[in-house]
C-alpha atoms as a PDB file:
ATOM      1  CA  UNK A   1     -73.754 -38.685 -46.593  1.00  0.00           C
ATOM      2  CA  UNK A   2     -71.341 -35.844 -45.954  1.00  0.00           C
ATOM      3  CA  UNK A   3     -74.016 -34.229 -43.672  1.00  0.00           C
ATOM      4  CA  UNK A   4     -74.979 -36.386 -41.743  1.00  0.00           C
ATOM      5  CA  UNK A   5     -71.291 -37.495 -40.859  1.00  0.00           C
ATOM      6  CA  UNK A   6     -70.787 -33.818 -39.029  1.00  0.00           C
ATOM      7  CA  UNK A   7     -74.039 -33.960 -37.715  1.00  0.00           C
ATOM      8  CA  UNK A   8     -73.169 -37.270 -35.956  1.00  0.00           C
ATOM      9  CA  UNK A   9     -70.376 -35.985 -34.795  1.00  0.00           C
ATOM     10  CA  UNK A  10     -71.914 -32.425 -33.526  1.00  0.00           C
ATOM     11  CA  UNK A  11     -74.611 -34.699 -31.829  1.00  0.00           C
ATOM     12  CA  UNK A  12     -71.746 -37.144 -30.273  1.00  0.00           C
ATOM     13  CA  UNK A  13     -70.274 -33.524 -29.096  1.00  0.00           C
ATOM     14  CA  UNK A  14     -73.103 -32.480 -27.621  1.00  0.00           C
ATOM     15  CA  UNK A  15     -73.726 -35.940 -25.551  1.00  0.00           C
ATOM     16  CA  UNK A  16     -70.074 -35.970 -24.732  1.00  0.00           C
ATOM     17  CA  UNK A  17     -70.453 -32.440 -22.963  1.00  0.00           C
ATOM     18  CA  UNK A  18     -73.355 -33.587 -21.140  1.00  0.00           C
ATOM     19  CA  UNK A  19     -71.665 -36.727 -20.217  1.00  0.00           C
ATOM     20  CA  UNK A  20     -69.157 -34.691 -18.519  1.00  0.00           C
ATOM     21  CA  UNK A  21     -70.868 -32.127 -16.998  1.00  0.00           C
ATOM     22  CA  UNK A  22     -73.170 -35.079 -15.440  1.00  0.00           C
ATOM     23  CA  UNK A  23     -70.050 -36.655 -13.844  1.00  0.00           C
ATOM     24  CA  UNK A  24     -68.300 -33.701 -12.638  1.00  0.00           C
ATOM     25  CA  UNK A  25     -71.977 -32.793 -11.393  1.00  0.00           C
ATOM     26  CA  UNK A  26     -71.986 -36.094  -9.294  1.00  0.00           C
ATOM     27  CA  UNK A  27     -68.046 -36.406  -8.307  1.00  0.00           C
ATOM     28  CA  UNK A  28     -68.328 -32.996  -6.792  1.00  0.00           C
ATOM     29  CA  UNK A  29     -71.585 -33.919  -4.772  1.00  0.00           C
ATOM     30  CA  UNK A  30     -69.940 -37.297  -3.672  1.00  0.00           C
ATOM     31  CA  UNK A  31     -66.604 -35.449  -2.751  1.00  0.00           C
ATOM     32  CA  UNK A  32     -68.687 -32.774  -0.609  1.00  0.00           C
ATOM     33  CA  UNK A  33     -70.939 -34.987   1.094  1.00  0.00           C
ATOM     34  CA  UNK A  34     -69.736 -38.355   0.555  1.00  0.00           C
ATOM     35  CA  UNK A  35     -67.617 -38.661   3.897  1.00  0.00           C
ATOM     36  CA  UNK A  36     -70.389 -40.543   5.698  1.00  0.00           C
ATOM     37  CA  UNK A  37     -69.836 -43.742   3.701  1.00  0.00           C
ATOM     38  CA  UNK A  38     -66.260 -43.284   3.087  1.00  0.00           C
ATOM     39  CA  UNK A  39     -65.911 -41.362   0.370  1.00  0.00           C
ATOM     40  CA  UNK A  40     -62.748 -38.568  -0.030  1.00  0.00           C
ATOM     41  CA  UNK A  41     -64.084 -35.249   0.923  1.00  0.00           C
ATOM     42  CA  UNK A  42     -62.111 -31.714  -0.465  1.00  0.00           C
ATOM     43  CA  UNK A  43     -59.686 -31.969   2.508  1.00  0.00           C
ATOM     44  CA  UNK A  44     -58.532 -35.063   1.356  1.00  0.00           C
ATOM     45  CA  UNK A  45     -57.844 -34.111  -2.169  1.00  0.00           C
ATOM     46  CA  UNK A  46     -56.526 -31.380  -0.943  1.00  0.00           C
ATOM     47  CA  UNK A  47     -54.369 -32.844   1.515  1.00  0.00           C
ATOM     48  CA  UNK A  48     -53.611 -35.823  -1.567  1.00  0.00           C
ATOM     49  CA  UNK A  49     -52.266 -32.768  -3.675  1.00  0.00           C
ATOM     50  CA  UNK A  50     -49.939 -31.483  -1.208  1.00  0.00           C
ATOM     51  CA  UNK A  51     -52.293 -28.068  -0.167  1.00  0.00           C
ATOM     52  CA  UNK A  52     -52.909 -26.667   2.727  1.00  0.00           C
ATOM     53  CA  UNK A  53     -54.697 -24.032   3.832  1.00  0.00           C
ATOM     54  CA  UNK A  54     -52.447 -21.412   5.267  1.00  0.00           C
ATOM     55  CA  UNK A  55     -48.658 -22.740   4.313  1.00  0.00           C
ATOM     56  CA  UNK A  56     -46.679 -19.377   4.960  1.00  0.00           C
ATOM     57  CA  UNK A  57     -47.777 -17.822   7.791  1.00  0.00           C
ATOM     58  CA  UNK A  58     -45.762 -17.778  11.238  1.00  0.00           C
ATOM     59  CA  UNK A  59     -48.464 -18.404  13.355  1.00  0.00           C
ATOM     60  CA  UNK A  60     -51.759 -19.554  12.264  1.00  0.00           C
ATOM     61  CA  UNK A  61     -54.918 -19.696  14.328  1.00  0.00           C
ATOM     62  CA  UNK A  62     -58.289 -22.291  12.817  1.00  0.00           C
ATOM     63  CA  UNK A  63     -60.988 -21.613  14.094  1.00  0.00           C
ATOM     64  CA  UNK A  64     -62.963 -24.567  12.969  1.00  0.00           C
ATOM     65  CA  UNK A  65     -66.807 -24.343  11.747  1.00  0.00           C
ATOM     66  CA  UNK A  66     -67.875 -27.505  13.640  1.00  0.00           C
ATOM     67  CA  UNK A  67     -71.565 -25.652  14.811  1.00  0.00           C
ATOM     68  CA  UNK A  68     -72.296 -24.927  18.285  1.00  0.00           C
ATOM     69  CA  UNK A  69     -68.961 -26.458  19.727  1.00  0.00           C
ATOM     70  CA  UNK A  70     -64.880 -25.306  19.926  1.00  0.00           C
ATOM     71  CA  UNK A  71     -62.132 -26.277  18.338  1.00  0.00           C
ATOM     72  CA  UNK A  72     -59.025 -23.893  17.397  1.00  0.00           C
ATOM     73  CA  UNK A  73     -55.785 -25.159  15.483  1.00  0.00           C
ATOM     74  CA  UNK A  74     -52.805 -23.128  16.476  1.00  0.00           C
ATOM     75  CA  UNK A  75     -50.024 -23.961  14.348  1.00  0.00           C
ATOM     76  CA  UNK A  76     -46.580 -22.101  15.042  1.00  0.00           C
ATOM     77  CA  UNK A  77     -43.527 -23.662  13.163  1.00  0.00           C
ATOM     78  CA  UNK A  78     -43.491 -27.276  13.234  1.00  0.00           C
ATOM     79  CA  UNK A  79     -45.636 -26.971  16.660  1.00  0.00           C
ATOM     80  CA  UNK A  80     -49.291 -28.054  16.973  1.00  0.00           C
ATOM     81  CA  UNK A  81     -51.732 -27.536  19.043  1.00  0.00           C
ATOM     82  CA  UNK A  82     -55.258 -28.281  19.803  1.00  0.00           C
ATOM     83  CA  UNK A  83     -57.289 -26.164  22.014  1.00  0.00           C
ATOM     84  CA  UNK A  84     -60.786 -27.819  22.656  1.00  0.00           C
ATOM     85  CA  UNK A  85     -62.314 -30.693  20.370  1.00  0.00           C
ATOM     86  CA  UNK A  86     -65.627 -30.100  18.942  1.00  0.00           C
ATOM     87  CA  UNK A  87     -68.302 -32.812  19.609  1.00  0.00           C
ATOM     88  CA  UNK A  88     -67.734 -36.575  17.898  1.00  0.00           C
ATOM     89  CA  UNK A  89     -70.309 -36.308  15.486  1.00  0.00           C
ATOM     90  CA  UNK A  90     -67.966 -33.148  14.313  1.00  0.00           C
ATOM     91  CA  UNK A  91     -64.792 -35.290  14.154  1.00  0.00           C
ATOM     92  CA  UNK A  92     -64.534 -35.734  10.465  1.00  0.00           C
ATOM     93  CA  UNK A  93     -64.140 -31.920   9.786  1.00  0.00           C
ATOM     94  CA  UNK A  94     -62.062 -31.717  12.243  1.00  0.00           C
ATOM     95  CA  UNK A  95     -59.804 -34.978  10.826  1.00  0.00           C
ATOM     96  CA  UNK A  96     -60.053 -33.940   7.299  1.00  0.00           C
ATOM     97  CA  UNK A  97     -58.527 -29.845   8.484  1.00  0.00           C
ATOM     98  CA  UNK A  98     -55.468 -31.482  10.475  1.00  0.00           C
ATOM     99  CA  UNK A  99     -54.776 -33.759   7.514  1.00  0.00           C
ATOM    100  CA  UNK A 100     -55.066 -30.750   5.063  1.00  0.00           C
ATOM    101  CA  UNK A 101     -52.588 -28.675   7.248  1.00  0.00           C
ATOM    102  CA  UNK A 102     -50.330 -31.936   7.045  1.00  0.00           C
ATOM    103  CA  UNK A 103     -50.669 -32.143  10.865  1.00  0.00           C
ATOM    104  CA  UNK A 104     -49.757 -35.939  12.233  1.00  0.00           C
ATOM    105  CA  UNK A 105     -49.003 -35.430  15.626  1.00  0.00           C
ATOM    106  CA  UNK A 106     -50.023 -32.816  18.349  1.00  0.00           C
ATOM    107  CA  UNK A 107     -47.462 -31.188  20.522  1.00  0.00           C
ATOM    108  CA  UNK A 108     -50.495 -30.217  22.972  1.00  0.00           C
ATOM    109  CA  UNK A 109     -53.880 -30.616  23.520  1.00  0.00           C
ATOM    110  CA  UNK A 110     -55.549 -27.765  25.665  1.00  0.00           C
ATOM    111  CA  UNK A 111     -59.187 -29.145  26.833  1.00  0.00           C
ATOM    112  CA  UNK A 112     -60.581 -25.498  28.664  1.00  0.00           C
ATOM    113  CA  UNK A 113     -63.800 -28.300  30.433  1.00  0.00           C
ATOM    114  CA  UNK A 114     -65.185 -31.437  30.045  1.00  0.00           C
ATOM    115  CA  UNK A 115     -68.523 -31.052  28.117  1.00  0.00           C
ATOM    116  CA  UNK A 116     -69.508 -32.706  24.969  1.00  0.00           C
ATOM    117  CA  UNK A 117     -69.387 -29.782  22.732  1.00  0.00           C
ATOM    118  CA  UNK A 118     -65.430 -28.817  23.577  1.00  0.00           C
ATOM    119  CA  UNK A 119     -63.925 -32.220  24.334  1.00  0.00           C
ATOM    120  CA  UNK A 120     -66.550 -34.704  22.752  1.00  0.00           C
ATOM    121  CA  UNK A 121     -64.011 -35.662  20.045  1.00  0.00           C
ATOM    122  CA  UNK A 122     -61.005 -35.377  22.374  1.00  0.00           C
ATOM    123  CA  UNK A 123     -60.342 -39.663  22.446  1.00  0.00           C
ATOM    124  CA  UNK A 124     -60.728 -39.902  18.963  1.00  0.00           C
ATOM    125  CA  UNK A 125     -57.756 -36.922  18.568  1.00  0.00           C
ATOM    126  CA  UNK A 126     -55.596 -38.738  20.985  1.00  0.00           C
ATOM    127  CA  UNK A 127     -56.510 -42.081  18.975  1.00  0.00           C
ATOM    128  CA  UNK A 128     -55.218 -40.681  15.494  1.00  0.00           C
ATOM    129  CA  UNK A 129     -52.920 -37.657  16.257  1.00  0.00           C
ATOM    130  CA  UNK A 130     -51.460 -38.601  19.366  1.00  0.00           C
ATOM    131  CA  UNK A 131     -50.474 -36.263  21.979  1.00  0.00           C
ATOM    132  CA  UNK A 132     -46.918 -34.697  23.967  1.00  0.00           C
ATOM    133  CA  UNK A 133     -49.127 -33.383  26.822  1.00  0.00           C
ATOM    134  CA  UNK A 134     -53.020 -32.912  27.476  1.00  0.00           C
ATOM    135  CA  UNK A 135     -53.998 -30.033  29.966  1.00  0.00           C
ATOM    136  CA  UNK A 136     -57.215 -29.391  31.446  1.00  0.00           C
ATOM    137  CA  UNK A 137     -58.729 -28.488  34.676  1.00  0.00           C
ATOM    138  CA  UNK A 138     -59.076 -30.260  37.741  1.00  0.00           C
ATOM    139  CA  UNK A 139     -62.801 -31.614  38.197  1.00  0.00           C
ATOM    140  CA  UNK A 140     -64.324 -32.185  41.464  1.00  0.00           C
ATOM    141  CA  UNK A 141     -66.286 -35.186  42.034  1.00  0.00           C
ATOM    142  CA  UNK A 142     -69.453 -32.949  42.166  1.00  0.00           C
ATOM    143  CA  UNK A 143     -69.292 -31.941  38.633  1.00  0.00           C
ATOM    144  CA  UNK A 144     -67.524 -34.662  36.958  1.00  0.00           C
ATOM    145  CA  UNK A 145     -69.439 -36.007  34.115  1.00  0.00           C
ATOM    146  CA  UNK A 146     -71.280 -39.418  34.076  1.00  0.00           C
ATOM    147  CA  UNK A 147     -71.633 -40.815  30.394  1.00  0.00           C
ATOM    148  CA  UNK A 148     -70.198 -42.409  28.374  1.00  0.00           C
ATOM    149  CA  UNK A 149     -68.291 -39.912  25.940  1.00  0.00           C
ATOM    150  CA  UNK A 150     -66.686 -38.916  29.158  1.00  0.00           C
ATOM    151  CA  UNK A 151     -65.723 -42.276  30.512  1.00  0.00           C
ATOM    152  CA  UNK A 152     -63.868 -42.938  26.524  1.00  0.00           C
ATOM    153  CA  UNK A 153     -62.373 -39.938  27.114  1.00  0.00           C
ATOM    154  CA  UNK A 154     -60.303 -41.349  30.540  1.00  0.00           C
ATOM    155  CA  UNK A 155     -59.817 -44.992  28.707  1.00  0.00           C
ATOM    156  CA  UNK A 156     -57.910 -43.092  26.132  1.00  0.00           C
ATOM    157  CA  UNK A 157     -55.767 -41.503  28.404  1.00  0.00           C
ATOM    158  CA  UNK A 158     -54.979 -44.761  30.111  1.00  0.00           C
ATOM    159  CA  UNK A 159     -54.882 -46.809  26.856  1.00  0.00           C
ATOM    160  CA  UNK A 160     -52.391 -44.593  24.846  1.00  0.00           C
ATOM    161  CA  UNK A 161     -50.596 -43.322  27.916  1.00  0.00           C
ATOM    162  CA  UNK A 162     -51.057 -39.688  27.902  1.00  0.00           C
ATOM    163  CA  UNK A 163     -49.239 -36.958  29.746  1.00  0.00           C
ATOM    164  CA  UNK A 164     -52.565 -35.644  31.715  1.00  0.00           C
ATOM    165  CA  UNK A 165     -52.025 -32.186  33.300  1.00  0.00           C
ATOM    166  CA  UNK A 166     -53.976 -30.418  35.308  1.00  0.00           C
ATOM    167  CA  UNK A 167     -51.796 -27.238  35.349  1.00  0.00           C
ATOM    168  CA  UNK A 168     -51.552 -24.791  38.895  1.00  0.00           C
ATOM    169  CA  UNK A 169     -53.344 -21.535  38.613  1.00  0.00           C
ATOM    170  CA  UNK A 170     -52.020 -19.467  37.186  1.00  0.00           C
ATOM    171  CA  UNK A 171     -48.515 -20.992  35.850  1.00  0.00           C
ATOM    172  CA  UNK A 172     -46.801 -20.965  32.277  1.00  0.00           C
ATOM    173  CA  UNK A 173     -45.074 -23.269  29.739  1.00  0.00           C
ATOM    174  CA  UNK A 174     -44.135 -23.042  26.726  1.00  0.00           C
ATOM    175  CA  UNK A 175     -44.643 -24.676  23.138  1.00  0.00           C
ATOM    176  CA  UNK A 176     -41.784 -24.222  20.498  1.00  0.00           C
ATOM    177  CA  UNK A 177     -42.009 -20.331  20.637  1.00  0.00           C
ATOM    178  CA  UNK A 178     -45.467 -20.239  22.279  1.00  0.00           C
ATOM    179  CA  UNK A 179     -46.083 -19.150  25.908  1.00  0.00           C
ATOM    180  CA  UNK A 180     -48.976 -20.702  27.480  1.00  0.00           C
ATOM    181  CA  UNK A 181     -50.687 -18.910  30.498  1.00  0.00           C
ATOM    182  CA  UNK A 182     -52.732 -20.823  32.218  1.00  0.00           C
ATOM    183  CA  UNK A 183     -54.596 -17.687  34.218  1.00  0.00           C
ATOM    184  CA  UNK A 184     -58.290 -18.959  35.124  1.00  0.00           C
ATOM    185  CA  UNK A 185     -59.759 -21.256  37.146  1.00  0.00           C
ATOM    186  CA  UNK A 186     -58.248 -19.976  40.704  1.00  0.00           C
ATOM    187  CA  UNK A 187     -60.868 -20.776  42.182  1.00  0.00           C
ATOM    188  CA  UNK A 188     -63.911 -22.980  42.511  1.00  0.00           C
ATOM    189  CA  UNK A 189     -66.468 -20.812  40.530  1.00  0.00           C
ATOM    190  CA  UNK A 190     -69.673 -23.601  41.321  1.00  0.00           C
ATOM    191  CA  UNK A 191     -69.780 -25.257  37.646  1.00  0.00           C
ATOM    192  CA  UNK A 192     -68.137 -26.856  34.744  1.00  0.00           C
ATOM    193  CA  UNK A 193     -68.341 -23.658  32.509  1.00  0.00           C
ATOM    194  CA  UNK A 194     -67.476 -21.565  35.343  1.00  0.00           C
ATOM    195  CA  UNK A 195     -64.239 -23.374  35.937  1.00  0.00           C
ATOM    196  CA  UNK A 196     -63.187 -23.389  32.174  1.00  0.00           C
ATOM    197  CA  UNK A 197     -58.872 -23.336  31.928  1.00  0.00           C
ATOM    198  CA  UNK A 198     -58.869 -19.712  31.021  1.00  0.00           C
ATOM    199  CA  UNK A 199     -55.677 -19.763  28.239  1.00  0.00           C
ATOM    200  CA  UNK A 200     -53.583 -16.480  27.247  1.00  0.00           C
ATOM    201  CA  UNK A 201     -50.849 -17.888  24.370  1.00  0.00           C
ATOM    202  CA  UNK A 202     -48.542 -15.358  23.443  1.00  0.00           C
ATOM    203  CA  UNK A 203     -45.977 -14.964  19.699  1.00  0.00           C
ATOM    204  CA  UNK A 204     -44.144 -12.250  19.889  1.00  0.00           C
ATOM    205  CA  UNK A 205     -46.051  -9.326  19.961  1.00  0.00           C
ATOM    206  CA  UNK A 206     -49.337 -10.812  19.805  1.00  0.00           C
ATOM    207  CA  UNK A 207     -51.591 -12.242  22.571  1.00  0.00           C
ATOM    208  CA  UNK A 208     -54.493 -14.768  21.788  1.00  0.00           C
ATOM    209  CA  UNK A 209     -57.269 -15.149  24.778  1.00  0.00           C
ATOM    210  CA  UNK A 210     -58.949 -18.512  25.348  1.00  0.00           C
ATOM    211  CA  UNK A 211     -62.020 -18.127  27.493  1.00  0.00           C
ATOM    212  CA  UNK A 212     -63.615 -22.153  27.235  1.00  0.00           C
ATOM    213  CA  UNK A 213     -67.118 -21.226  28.684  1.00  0.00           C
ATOM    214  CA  UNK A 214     -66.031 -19.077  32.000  1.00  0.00           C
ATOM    215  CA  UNK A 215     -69.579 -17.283  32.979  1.00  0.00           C
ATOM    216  CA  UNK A 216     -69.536 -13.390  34.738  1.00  0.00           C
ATOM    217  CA  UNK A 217     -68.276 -14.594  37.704  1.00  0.00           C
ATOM    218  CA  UNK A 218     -64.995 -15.442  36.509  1.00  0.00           C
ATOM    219  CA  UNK A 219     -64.391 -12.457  34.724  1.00  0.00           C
ATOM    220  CA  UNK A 220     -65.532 -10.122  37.631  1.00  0.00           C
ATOM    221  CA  UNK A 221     -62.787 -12.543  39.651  1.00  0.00           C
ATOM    222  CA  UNK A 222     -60.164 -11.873  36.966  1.00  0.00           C
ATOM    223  CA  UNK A 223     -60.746  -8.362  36.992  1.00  0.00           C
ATOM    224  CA  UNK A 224     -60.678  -7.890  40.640  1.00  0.00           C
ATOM    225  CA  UNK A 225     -57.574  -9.479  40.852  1.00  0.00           C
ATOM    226  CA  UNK A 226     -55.770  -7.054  38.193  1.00  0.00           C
ATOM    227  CA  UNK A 227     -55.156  -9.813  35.779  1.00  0.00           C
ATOM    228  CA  UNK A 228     -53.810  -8.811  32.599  1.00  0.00           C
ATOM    229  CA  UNK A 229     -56.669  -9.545  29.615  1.00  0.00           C
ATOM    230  CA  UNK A 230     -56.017  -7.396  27.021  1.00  0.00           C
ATOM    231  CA  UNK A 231     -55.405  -9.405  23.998  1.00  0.00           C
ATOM    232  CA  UNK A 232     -55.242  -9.351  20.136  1.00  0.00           C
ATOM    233  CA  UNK A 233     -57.815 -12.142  19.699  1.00  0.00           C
ATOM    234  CA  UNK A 234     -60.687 -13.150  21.802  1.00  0.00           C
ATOM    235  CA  UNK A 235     -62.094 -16.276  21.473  1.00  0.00           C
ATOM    236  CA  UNK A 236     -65.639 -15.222  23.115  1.00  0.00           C
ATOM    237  CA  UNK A 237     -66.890 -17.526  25.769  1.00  0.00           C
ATOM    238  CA  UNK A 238     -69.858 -19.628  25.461  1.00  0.00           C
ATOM    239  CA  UNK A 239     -70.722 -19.280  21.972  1.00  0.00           C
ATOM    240  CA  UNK A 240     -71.845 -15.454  22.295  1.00  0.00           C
ATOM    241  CA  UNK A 241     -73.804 -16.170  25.462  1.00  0.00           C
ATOM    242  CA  UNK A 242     -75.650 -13.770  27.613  1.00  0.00           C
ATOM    243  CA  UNK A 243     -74.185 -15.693  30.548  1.00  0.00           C
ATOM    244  CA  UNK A 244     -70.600 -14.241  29.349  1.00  0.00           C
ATOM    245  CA  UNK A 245     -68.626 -11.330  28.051  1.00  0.00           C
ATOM    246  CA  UNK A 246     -69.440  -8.511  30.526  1.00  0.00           C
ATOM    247  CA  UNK A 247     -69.032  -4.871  30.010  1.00  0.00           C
ATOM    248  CA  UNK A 248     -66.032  -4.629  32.079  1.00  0.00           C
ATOM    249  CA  UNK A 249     -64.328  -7.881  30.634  1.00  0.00           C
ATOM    250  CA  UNK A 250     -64.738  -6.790  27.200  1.00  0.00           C
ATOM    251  CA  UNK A 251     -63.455  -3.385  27.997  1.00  0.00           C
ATOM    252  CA  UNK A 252     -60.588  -4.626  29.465  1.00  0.00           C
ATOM    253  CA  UNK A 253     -59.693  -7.221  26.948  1.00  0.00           C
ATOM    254  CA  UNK A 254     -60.284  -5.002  24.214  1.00  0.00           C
ATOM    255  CA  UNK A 255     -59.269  -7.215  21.075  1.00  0.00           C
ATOM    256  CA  UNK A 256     -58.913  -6.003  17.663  1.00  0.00           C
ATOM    257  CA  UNK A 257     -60.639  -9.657  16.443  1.00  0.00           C
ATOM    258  CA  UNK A 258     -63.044 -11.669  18.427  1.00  0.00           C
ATOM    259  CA  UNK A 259     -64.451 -15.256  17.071  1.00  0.00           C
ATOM    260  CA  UNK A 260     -67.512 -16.539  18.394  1.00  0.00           C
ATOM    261  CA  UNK A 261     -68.004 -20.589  17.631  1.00  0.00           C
ATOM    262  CA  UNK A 262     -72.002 -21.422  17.054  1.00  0.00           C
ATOM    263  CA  UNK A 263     -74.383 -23.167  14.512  1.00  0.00           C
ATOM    264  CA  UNK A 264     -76.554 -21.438  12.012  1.00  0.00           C
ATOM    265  CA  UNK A 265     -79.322 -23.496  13.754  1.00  0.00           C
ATOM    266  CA  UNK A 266     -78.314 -22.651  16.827  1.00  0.00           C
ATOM    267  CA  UNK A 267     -82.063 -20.783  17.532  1.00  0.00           C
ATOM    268  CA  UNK A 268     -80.322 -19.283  21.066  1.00  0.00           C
ATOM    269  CA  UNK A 269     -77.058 -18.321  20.434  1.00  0.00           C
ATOM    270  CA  UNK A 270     -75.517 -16.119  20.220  1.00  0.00           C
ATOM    271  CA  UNK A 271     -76.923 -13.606  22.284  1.00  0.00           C
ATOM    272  CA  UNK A 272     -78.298 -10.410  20.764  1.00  0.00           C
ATOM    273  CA  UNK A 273     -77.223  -8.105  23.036  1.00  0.00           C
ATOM    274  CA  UNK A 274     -74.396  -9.582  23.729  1.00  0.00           C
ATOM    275  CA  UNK A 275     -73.272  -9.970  20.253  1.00  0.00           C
ATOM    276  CA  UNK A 276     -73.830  -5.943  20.254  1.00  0.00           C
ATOM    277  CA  UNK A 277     -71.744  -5.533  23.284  1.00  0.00           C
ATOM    278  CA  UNK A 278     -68.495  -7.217  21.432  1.00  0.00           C
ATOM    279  CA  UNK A 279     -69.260  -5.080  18.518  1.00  0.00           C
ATOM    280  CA  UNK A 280     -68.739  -2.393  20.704  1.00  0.00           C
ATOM    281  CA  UNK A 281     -65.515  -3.525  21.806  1.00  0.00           C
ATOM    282  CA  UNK A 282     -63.289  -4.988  19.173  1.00  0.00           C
ATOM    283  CA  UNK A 283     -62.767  -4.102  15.591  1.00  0.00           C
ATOM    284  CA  UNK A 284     -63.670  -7.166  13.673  1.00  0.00           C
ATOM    285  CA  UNK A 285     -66.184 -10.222  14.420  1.00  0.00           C
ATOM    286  CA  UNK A 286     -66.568 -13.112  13.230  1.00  0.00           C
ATOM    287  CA  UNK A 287     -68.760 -16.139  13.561  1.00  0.00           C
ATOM    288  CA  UNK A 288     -68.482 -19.554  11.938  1.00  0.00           C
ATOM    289  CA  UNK A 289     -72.122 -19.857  11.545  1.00  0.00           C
ATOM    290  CA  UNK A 290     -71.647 -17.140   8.985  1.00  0.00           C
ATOM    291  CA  UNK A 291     -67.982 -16.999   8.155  1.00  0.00           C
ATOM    292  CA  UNK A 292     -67.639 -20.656   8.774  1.00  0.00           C
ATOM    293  CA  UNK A 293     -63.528 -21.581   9.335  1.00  0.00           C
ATOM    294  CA  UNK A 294     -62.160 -18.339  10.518  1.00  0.00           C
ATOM    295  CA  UNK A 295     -58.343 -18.845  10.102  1.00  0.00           C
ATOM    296  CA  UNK A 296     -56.045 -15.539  11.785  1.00  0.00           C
ATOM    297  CA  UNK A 297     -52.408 -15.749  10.781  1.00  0.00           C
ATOM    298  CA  UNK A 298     -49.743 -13.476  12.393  1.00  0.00           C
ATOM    299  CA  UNK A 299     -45.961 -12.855  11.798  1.00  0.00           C
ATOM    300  CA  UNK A 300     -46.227 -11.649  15.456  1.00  0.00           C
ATOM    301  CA  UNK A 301     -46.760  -7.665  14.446  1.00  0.00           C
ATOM    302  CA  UNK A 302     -50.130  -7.880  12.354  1.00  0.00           C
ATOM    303  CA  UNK A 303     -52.936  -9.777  11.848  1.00  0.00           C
ATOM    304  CA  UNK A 304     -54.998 -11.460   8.595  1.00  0.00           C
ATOM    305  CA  UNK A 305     -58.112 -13.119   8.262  1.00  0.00           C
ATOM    306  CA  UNK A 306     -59.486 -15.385   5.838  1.00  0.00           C
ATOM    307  CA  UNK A 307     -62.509 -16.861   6.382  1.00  0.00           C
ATOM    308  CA  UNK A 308     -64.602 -19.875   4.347  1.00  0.00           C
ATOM    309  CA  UNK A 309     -60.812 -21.678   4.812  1.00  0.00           C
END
């Protein structure tokens, strides 16, 4: 009778272990991919426990893995900033990475053009965050975008009264101990990537380059006209396309990190060669499609990566 007591209880053991393994098995699937229908992901139990992903750091730059779009965090202090949107279908990555970082409220909200990809999520941000000021660049009626996303985009600004900007080429400001160049478009460069707001933000010592989508042309313009691009950090324009990143620009930029923002589906981008060419000319790349959420932090003299944040 003895026996078969402990073997009960072995066999009750045994079930139990399963029992748990099963349920930790299925909480962790529902927490990963259980967003869609309203289920806490990791951010939010993250977030819930009081962590976030890069607490100590001065200045911290997110690059956020939402595939073949743009988004970067900048967080500096108690200052936040927002520097292109990702698409809408994106939004809850990008949500659930503000929450985790205990953001509530942006100070500024850089949009570098008006496609889907970098400001498709841009009227739900205003909606939930909230905004002190919203720059982008002035868009002719020619190239002004007719759909939908766009026309949400304008409501919001209306409907939750938002400082819009469209900032003089080039001019400066500044965020809490952030300057903000605004050093590209100066001129009408015939389409909505070629007039991207070209950004330069500067902490202390170090210099972070925003490039939107600006195409050759730009860059040969900024060039010719002896604008300063070297930089720290590149973010590289158009997802690693061929129709960016010149020789020259890349020479003369010559950042120690450069980010490209793309899918791992993506079957165009980036470029090949033109992935090889920024090889060539910084000493670290990275690319969310591989590294997914690159985050840089800086106490304004050197530079860390983590990436997978």
């Amino acid at each position: 009778m003895q026996n078969t007591d402990v073997k009960t209880r072995k066999n009750l053991k045994k079930i139990l272990v399963v029992i748990i393994v099963v349920l930790f098995i299925i909480f962790s699937l529902l927490i990963s991919f259980g967003r869609a229908i309203g289920v806490p992901d990791w951010n939010d139990v993250f977030t819930f426990c009081g962590i976030y992903a890069d607490m100590n750091s001065e200045i911290s730059l997110s690059f956020i893995d939402v595939g073949s779009a743009d988004v970067c965090y900048v967080r500096c202090g108690d200052k936040h900033i927002l520097i292109d949107t990702g698409q809408s279908l994106t939004y809850d990555r990008l949500w659930a990475y503000l929450k985790r970082n205990g953001c509530t409220h942006l100070d500024a909200v850089i949009i570098s053009h008006p496609e889907s990809d970098h400001m498709g999520a841009a009227a739900d941000v205003i909606r939930d965050f909230g905004t002190d000021v919203l720059y982008m660049p002035s868009v002719s009626a020619e190239f002004e975008p007719q759909n939908a996303e766009y026309e949400r985009f304008c409501n919001s600004l209306k409907e939750y009264s938002v400082n819009a900007i469209n900032p003089q080429i080039p001019s400066s400001t500044k965020v809490g101990e952030l300057g903000i160049d605004f050093i590209s478009p100066q001129k009408d460069f015939g389409s909505l990537n070629g007039n991207s707001l070209v950004v330069r933000i500067t902490y202390k010592g170090k210099v972070f380059l925003f490039t939107g989508d600006m195409v050759k042309a730009t860059e040969e313009f900024l060039l010719n006209c002896g604008t300063e691009l070297k930089c720290d950090v590149l973010k590289v324009a158009h997802h690693g396309s061929k129709t960016s990143s010149s020789e020259e620009f890349l020479r003369a930029a010559s950042p120690e990190i450069a980010v490209v923002s793309v899918a791992d589906d993506d079957a165009y981008l980036p470029d090949y060669y033109t992935m090889a060419n920024i090889n060539e000319h910084c000493d670290e790349l990275y690319v969310t499609a591989t590294d997914r959420t690159v985050v840089i932090t800086s106490d304004g003299s050197s530079l860390s990566v983590k990436t997978h944040a």
